[in-house]
N, C-alpha and C. Protein backbone atom coordinates (compact mmCIF):
# COMPACT_ATOMS: atom_id res chain seq x y z
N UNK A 1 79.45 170.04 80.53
CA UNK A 1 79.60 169.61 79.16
C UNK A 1 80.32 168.28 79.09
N UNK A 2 81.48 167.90 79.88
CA UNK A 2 82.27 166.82 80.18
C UNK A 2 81.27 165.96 80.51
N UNK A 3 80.44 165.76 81.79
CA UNK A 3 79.35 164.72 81.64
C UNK A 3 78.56 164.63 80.89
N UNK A 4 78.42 165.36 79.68
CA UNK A 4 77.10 165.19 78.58
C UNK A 4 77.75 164.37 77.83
N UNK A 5 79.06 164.47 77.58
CA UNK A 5 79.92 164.31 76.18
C UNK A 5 80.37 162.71 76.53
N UNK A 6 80.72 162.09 78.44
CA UNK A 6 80.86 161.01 78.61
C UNK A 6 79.80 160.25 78.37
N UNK A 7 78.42 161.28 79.10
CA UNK A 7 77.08 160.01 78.92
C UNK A 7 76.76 159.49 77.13
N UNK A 8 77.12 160.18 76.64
CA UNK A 8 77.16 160.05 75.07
C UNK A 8 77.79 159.34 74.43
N UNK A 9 78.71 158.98 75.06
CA UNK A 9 79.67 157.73 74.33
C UNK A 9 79.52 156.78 75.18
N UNK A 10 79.14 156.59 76.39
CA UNK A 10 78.61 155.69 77.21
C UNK A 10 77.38 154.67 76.06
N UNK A 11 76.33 155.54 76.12
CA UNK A 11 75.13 155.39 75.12
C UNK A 11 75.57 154.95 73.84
N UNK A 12 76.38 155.55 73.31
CA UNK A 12 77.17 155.02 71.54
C UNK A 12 77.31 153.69 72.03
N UNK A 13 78.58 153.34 72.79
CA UNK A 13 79.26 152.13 73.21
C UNK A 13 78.34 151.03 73.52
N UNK A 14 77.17 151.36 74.47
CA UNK A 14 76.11 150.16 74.45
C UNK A 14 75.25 149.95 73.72
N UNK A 15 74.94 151.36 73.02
CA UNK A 15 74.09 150.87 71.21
C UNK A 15 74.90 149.90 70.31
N UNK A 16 76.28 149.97 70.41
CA UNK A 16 77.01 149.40 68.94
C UNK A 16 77.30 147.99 69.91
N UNK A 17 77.42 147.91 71.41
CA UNK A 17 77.65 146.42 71.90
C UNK A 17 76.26 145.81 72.01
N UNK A 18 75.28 146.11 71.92
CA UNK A 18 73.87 145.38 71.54
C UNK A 18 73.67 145.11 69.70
N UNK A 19 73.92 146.29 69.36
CA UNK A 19 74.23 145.88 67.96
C UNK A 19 75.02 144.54 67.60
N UNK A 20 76.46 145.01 67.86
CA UNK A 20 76.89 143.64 67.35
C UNK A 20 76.74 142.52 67.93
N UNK A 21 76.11 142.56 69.31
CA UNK A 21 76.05 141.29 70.12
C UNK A 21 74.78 140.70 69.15
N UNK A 22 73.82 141.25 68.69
CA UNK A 22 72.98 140.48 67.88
C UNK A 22 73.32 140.05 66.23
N UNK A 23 73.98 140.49 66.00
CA UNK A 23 75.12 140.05 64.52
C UNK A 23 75.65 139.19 64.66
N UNK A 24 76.94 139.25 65.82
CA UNK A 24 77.85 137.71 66.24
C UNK A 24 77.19 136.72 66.54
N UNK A 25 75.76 137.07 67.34
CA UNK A 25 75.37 135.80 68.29
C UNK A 25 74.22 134.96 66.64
N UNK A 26 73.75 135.48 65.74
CA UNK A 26 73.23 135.41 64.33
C UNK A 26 74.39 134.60 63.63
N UNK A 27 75.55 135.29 63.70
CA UNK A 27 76.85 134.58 62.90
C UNK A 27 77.60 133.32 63.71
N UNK A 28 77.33 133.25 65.03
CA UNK A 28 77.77 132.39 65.52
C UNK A 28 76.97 131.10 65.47
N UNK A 29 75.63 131.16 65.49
CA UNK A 29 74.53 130.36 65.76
C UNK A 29 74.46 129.76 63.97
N UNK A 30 74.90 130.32 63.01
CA UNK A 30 75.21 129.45 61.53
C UNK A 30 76.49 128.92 61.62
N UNK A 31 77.69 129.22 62.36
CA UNK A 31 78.98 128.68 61.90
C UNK A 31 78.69 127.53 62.93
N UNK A 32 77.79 127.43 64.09
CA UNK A 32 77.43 126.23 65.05
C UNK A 32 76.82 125.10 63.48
N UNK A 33 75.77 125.57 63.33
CA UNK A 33 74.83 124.85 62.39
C UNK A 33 75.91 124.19 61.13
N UNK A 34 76.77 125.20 60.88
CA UNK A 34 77.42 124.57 59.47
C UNK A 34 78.45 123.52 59.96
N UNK A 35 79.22 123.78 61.44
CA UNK A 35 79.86 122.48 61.86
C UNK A 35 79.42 121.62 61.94
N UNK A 36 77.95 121.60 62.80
CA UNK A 36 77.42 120.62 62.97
C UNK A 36 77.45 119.99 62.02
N UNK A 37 76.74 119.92 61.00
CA UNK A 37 76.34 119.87 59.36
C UNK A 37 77.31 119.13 58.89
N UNK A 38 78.77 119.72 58.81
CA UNK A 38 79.63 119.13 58.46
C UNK A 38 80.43 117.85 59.01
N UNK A 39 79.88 117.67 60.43
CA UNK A 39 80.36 116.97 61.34
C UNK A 39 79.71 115.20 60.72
N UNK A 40 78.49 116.04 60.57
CA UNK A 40 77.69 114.57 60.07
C UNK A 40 77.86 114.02 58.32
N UNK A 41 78.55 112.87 58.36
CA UNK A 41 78.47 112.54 57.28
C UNK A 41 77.28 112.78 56.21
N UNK A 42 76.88 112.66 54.76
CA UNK A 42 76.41 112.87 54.17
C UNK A 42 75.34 111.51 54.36
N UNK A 43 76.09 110.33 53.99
CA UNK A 43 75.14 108.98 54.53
C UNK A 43 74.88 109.01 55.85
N UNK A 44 75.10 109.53 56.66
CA UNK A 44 74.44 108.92 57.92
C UNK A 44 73.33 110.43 58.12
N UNK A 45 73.04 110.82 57.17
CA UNK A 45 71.76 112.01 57.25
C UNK A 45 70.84 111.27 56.83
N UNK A 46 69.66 111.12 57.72
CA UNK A 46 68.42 110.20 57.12
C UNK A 46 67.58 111.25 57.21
N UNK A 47 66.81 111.33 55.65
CA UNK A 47 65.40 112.55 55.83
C UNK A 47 63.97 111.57 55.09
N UNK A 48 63.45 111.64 55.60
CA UNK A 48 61.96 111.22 55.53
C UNK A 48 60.90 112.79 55.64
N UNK A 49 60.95 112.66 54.14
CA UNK A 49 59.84 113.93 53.91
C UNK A 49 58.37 113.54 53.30
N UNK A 50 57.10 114.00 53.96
CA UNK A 50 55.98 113.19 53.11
C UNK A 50 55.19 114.82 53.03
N UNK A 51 54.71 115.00 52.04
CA UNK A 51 54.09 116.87 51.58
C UNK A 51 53.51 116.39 50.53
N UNK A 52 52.53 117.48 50.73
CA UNK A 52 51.27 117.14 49.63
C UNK A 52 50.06 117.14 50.28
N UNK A 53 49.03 117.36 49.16
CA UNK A 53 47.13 116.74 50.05
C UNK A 53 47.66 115.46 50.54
N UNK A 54 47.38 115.12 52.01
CA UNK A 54 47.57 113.82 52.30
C UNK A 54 49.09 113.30 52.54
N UNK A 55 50.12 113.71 52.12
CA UNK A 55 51.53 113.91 52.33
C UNK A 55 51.83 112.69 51.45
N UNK A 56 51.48 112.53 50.87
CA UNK A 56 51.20 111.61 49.27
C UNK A 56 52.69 111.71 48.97
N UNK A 57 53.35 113.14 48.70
CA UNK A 57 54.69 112.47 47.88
C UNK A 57 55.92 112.62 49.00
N UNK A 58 56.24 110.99 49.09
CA UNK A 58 57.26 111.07 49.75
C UNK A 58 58.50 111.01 49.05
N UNK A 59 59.63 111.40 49.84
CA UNK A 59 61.40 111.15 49.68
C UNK A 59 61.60 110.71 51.25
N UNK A 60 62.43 109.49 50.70
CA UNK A 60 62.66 108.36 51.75
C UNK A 60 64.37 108.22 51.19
N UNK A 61 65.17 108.83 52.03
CA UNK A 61 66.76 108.83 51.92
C UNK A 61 67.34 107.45 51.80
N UNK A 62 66.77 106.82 53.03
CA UNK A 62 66.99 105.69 53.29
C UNK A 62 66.60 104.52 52.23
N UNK A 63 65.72 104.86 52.23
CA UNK A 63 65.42 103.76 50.94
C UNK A 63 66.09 104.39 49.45
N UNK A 64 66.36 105.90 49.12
CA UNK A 64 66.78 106.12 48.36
C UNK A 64 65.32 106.50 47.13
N UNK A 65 64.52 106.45 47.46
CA UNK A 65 63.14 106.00 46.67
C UNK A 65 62.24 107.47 47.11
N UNK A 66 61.51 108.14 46.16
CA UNK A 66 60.55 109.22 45.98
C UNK A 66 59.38 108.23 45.62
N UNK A 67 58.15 108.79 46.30
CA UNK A 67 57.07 108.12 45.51
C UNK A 67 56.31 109.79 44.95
N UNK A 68 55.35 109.66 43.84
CA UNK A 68 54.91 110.98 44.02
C UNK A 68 53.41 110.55 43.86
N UNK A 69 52.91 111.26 44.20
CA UNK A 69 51.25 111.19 43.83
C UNK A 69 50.87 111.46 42.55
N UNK A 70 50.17 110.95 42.39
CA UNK A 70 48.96 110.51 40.49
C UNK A 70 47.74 110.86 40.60
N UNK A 71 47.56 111.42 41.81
CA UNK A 71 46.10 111.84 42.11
C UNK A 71 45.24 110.80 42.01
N UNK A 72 44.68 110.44 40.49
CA UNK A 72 43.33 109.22 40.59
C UNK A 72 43.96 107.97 40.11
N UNK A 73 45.75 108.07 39.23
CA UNK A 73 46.27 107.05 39.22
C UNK A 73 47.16 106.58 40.96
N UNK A 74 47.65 104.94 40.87
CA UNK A 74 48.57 104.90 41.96
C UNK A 74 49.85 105.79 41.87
N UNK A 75 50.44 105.82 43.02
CA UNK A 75 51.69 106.71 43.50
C UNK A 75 52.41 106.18 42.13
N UNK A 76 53.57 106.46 42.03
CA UNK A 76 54.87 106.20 41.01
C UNK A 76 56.30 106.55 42.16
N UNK A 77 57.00 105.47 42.38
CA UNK A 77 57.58 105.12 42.90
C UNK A 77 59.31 105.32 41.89
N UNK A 78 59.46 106.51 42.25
CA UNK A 78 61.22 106.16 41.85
C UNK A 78 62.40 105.94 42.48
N UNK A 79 63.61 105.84 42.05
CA UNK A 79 64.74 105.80 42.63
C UNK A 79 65.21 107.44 42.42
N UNK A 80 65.67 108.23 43.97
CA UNK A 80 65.82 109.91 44.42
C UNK A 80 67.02 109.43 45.27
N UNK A 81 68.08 109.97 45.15
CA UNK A 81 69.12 110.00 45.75
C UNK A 81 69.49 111.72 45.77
N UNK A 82 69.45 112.03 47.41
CA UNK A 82 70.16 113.44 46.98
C UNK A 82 71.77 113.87 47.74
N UNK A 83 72.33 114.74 46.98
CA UNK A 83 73.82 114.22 46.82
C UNK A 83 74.32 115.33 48.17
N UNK A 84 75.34 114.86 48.78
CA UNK A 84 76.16 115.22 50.18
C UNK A 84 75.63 116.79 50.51
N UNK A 85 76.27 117.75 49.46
CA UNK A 85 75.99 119.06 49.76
C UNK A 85 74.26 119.48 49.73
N UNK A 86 73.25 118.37 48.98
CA UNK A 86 72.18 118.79 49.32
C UNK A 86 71.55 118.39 50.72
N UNK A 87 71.98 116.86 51.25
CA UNK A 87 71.95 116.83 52.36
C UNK A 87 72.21 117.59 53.80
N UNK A 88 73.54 117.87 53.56
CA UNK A 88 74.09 118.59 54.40
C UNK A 88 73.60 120.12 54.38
N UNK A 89 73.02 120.89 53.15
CA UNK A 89 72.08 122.21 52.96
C UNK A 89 71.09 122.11 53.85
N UNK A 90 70.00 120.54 53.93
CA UNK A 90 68.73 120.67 54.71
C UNK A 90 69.31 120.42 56.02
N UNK A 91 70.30 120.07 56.45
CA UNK A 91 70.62 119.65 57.75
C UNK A 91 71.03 120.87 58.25
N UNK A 92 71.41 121.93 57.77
CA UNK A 92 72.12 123.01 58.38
C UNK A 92 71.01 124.02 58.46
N UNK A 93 69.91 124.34 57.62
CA UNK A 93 68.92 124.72 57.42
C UNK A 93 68.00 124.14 58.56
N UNK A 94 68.09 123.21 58.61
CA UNK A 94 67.39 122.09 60.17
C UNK A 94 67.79 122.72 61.07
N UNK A 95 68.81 122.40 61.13
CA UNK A 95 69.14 123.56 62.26
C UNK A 95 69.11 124.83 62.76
N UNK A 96 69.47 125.23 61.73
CA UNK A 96 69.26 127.24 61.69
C UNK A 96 67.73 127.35 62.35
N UNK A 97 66.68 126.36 61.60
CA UNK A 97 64.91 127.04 61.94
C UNK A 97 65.35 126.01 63.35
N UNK A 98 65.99 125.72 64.09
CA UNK A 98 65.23 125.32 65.00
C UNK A 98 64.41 123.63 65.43
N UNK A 99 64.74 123.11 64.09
CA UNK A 99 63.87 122.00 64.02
C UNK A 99 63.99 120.80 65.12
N UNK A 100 65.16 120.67 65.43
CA UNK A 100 65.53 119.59 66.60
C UNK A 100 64.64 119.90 67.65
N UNK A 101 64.29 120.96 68.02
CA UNK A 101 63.17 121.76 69.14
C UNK A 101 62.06 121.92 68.85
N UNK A 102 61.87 121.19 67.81
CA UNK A 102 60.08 121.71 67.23
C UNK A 102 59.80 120.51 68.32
N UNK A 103 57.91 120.84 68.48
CA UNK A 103 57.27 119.46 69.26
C UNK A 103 56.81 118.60 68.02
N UNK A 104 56.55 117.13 68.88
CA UNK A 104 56.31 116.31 67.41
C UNK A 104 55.11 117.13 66.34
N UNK A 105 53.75 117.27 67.07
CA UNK A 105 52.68 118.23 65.97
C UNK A 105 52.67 119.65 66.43
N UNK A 106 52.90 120.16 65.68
CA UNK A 106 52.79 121.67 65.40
C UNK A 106 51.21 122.24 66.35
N UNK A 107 51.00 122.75 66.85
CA UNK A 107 49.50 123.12 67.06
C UNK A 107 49.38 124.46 66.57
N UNK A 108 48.34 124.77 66.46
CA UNK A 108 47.41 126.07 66.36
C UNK A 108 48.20 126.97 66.62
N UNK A 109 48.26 128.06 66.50
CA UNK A 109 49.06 129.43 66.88
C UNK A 109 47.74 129.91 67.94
N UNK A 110 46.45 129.41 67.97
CA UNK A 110 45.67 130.10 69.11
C UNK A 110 44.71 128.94 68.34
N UNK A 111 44.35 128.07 69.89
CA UNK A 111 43.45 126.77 69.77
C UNK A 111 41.57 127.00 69.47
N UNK A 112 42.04 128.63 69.59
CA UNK A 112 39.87 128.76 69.24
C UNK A 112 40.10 128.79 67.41
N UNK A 113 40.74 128.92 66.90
CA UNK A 113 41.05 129.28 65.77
C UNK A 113 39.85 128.36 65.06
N UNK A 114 39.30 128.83 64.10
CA UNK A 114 39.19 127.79 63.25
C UNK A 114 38.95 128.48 61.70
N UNK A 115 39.65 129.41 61.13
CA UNK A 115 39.54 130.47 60.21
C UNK A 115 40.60 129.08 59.17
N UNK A 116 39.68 128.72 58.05
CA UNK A 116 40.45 127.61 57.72
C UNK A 116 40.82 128.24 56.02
N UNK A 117 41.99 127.79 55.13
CA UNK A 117 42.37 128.38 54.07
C UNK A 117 41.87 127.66 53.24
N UNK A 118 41.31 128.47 52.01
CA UNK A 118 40.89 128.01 50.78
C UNK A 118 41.89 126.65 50.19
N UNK A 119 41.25 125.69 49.46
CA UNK A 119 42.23 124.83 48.54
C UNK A 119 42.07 123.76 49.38
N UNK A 120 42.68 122.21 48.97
CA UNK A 120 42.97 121.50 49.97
C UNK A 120 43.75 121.39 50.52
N UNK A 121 43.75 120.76 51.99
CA UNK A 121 45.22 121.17 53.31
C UNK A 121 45.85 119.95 52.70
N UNK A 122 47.21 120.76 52.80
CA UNK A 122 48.61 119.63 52.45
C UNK A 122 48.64 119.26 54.04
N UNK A 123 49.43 118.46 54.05
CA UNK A 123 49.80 117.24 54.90
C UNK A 123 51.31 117.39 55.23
N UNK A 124 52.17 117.58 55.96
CA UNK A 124 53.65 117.35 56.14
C UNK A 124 53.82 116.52 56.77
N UNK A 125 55.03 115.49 57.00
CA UNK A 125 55.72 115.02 58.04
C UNK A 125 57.60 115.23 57.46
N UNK A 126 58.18 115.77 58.40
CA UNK A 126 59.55 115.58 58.18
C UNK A 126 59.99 115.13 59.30
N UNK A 127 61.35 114.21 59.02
CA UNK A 127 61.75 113.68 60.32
C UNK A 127 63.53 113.28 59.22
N UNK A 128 64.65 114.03 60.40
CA UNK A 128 65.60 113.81 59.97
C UNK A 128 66.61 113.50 61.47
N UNK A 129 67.24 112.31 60.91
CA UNK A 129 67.68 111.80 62.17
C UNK A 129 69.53 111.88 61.42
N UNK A 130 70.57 112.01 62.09
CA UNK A 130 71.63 112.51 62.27
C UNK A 130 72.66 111.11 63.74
N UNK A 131 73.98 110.88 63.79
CA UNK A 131 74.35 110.84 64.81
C UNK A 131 73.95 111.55 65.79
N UNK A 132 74.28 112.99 65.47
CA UNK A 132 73.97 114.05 66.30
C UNK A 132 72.90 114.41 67.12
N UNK A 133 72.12 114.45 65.99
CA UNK A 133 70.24 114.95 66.08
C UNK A 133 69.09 114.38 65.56
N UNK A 134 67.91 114.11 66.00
CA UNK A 134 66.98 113.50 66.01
C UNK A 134 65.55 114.64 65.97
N UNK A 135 64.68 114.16 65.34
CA UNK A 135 63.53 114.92 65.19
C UNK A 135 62.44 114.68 64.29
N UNK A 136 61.13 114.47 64.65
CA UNK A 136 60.02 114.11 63.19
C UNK A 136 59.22 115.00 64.05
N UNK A 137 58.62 116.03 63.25
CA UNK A 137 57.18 116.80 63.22
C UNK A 137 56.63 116.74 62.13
N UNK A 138 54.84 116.93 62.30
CA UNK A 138 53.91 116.52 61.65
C UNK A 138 53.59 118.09 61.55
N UNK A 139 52.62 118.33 60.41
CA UNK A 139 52.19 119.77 60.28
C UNK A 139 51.07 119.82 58.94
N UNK A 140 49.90 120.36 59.44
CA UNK A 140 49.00 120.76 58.18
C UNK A 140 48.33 122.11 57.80
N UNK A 141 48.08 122.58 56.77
CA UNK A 141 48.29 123.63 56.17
C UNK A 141 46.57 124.30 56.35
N UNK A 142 45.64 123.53 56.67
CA UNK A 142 44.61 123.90 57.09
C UNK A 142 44.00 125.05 57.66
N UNK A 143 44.90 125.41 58.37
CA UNK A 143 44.48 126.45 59.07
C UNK A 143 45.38 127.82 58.49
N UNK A 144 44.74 129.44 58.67
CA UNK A 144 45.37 130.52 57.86
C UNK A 144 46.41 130.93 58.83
N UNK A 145 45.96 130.85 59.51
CA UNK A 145 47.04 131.38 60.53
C UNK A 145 48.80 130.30 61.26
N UNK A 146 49.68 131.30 61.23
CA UNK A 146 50.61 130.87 61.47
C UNK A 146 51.58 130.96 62.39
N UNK A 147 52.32 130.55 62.92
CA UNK A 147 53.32 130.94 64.30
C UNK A 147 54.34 130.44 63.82
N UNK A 148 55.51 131.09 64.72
CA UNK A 148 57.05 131.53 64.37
C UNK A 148 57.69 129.98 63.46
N UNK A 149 57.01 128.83 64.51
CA UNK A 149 57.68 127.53 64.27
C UNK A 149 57.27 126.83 63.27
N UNK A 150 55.65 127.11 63.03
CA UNK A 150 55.01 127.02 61.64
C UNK A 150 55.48 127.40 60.06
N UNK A 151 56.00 128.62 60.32
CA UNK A 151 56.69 129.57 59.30
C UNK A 151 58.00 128.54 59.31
N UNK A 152 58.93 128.38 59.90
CA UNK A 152 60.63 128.28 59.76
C UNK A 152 60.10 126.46 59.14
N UNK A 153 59.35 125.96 59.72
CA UNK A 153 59.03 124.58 59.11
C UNK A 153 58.76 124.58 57.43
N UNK A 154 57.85 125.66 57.60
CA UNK A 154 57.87 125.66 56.09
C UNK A 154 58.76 125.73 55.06
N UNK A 155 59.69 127.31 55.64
CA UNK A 155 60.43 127.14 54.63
C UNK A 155 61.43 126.51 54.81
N UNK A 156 61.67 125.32 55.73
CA UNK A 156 62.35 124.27 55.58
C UNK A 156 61.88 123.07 54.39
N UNK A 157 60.91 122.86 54.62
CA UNK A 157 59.92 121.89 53.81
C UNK A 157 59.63 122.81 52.17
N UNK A 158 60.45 123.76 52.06
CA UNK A 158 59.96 124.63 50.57
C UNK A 158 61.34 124.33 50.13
N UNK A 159 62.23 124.24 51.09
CA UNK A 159 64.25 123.84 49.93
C UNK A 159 63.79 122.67 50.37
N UNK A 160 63.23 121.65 50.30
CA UNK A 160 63.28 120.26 50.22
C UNK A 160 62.45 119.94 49.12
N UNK A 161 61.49 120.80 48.86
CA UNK A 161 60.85 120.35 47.96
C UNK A 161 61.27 120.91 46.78
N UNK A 162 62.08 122.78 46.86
CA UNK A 162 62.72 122.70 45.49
C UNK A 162 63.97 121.78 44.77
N UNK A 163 64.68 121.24 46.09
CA UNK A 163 65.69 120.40 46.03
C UNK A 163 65.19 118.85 45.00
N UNK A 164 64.03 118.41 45.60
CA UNK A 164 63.42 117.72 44.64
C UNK A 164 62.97 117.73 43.73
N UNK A 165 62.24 118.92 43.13
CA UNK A 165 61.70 119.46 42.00
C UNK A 165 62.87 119.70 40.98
N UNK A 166 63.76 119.90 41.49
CA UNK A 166 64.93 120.56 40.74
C UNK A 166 65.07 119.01 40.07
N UNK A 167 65.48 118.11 40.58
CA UNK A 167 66.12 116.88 40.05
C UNK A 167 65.79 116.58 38.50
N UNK A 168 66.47 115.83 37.83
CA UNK A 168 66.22 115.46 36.69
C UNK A 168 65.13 114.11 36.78
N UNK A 169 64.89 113.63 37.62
CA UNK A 169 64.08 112.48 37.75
C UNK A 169 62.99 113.03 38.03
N UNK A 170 62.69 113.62 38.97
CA UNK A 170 61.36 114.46 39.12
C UNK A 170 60.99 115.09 37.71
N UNK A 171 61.68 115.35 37.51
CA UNK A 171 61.32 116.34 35.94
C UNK A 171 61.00 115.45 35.11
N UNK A 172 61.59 114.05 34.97
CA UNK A 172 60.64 112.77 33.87
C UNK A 172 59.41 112.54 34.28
N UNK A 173 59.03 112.35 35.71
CA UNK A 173 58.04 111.96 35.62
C UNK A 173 56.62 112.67 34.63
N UNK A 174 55.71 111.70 34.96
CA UNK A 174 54.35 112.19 33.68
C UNK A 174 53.69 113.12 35.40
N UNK A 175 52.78 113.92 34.25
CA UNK A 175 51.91 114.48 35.08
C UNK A 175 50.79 114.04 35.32
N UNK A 176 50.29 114.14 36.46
CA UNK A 176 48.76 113.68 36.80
C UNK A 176 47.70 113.70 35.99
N UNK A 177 46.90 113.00 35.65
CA UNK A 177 45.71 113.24 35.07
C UNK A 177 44.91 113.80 35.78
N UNK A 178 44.96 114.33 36.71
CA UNK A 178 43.95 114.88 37.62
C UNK A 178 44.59 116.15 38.90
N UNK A 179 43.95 116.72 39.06
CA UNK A 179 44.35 117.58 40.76
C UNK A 179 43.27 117.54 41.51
N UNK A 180 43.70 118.01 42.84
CA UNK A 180 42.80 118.69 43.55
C UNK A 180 42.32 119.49 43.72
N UNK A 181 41.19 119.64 43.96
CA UNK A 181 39.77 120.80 44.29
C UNK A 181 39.91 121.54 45.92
């Protein structure tokens, strides 16, 4: 009974040290990301985001300038400044998915693929450069299928774009006279 009762807490003890070893090493791997994050000034975060059919609407940090697409009119070109804590949100978020390790283009999740999604394919490029860290991948929406690095890109590229949407400048602009098919 004595060896049933040791192998049993043996077994507890390495269930709850695999347990929490995957909690801490989860909690450790964000308090990495949020130093980092914090390490880097707010100006010296450069993000170059281009999304859309064609990756038509860009945010350019550096220049400070959004252009957005008009569809059959030209782009419209504003002044987009986004402020420290939103910077430092996509940079820590950059980090968390992984992005410094993405390859420059995304490929296929399986290269026979060609099962392609309704609508027209958006276009990505993000590229955010840091003292720290460096990185631009390209990515298009073409295809239905998706892989791990595909997914975390996205919803990196989905708080960048609500981050922009949110703005009060985005919100003046006029709407397109037109969309895509």
């Amino acid at each position: 009974m004595s060896a049933l009762r040791t192998f049993r807490l043996i077994l507890l003890s390495v269930a709850l040290t695999i347990s929490c070893y995957g909690t801490c090493t989860r909690s450790f791997a964000k308090e990495q990301a949020n130093s980092a994050a914090a390490a880097d000034s707010a100006a010296a975060i450069e993000i170059v985001c281009h999304f859309g059919v064609g990756g038509k609407n860009q945010l350019d940090t550096v220049k400070g300038t959004f252009s957005y697409d008009m569809v059959i009119d030209p782009p419209i070109v504003i002044r987009l400044a986004l402020s420290e804590p939103e910077r430092k949100e996509i940079l820590t978020a950059a980090i968390t998915a992984g992005f410094f390790s993405m390859p420059e283009i995304l490929p296929l999740p399986d290269s026979q693929s060609t099962d392609t999604c309704m609508g027209p394919c958006r276009t990505y490029y993000l590229s955010i450069k840091t003292a720290q860290y460096s990185n631009a991948v390209s990515l298009d929406n073409c295809y239905c299928a998706r892989n791990a690095a595909e997914k975390k890109l996205e919803n990196l590229l989905a708080l960048i774009t609500s981050i922009i949407s949110a703005k009060p400048e985005f919100k003046a602009l006029p709407k397109p006279k037109a969309g895509y098919l």
